[in-house]
C-alpha atoms as a PDB file:
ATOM      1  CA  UNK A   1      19.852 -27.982  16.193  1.00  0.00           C
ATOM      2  CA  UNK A   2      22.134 -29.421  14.570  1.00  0.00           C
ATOM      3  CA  UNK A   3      26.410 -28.681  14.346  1.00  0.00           C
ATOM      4  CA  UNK A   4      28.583 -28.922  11.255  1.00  0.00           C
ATOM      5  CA  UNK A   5      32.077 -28.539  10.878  1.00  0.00           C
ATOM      6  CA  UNK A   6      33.315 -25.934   8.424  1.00  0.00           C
ATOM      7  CA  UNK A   7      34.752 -28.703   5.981  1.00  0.00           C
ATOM      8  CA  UNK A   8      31.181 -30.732   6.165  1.00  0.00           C
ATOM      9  CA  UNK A   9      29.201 -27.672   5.222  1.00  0.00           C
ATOM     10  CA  UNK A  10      31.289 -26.781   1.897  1.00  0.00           C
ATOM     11  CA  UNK A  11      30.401 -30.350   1.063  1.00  0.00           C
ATOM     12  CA  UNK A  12      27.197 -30.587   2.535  1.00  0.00           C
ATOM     13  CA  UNK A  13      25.602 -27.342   1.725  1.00  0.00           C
ATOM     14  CA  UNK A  14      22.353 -27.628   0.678  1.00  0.00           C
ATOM     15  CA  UNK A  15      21.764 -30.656   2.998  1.00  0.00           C
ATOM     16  CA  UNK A  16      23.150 -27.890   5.690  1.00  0.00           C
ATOM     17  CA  UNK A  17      19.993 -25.499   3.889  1.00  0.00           C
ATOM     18  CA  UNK A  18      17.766 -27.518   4.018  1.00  0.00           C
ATOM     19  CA  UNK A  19      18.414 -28.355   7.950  1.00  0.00           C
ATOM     20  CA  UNK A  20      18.279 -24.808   8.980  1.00  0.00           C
ATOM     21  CA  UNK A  21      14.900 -24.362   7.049  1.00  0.00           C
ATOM     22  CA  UNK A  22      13.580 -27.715   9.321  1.00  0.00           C
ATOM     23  CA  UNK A  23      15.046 -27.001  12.869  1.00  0.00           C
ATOM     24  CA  UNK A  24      15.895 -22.744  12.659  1.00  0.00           C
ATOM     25  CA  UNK A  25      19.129 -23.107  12.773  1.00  0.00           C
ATOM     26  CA  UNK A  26      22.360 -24.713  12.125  1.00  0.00           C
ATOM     27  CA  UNK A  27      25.971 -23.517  14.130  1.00  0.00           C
ATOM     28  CA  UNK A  28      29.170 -24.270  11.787  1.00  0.00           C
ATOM     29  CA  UNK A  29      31.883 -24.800  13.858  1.00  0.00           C
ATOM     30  CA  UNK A  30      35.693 -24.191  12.490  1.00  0.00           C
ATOM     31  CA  UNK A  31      38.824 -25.458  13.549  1.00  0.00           C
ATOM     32  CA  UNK A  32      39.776 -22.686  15.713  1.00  0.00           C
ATOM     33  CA  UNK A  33      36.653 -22.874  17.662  1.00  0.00           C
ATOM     34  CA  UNK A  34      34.537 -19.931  16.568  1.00  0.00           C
ATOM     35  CA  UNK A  35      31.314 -21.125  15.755  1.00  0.00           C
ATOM     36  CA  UNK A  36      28.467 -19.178  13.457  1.00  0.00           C
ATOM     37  CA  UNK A  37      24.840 -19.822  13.518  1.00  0.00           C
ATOM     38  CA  UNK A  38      23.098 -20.076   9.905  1.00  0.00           C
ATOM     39  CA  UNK A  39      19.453 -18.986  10.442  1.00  0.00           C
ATOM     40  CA  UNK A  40      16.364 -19.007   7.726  1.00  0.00           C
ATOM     41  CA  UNK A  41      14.961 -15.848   7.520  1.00  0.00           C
ATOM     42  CA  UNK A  42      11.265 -14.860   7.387  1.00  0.00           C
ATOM     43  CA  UNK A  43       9.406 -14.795   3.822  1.00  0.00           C
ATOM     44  CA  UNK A  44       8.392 -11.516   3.178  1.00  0.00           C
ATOM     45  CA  UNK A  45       5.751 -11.077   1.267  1.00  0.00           C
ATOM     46  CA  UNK A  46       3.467  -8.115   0.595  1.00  0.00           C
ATOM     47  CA  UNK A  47      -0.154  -8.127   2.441  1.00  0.00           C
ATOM     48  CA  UNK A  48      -2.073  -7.694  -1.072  1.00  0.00           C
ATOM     49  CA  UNK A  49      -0.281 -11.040  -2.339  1.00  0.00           C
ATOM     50  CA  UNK A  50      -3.294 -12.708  -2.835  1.00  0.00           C
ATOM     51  CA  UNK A  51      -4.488 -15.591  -5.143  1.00  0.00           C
ATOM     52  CA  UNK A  52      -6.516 -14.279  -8.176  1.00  0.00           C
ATOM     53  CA  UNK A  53     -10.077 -15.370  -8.708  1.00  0.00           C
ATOM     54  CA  UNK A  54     -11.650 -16.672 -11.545  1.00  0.00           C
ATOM     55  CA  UNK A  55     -14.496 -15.151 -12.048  1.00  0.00           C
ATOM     56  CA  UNK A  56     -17.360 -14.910 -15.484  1.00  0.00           C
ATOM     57  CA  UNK A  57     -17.800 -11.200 -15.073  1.00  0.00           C
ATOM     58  CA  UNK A  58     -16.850  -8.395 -17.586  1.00  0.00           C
ATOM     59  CA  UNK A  59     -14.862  -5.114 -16.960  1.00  0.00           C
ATOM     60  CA  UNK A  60     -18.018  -3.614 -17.767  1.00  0.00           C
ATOM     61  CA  UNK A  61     -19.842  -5.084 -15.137  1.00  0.00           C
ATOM     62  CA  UNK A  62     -17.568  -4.328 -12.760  1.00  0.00           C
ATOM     63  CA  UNK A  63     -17.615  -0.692 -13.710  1.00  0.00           C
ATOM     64  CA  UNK A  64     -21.129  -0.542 -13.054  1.00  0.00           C
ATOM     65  CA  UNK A  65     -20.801  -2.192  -9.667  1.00  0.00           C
ATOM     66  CA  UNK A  66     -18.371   0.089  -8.549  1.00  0.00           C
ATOM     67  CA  UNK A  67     -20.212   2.912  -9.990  1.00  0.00           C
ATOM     68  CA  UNK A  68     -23.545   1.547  -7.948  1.00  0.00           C
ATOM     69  CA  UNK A  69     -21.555   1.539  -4.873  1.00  0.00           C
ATOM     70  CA  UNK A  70     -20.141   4.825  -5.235  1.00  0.00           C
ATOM     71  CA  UNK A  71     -23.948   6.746  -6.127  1.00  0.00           C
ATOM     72  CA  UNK A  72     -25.143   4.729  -2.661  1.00  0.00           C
ATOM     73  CA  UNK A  73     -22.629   6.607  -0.474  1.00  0.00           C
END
């Protein structure tokens, strides 16, 4: 982890970004002592993000595979 003075991380911000993404976190210390911690936070994504498929088949064949599936049940 590493520490940055208030005045190096105005100049230095995306270096300072790119840090926190690396190690988790980054503190930014100011001249009166208080010192704040710059953290990532989680991607969120959504559980049915998922990569497409290519596939050679036509709505209508999908329709009837779905419709095969549903007559079996």
């Amino acid at each position: 982890m590493q520490i940055f003075t208030y005045s190096e991380a105005r100049q230095k911000f995306a270096e300072v970004l790119e840090e926190a993404d690396s190690s988790g976190k980054v503190l930014i210390r100011r001249k009166d002592g208080r010192t704040y911690s710059l953290v990532p936070e989680k991607g969120t994504s959504s559980p049915l993000d998922v990569p497409s498929l290519k596939a050679k088949i036509s709505s209508k064949e999908i329709v009837d595979i779905i419709r095969e599936g549903r007559e079996g049940e």
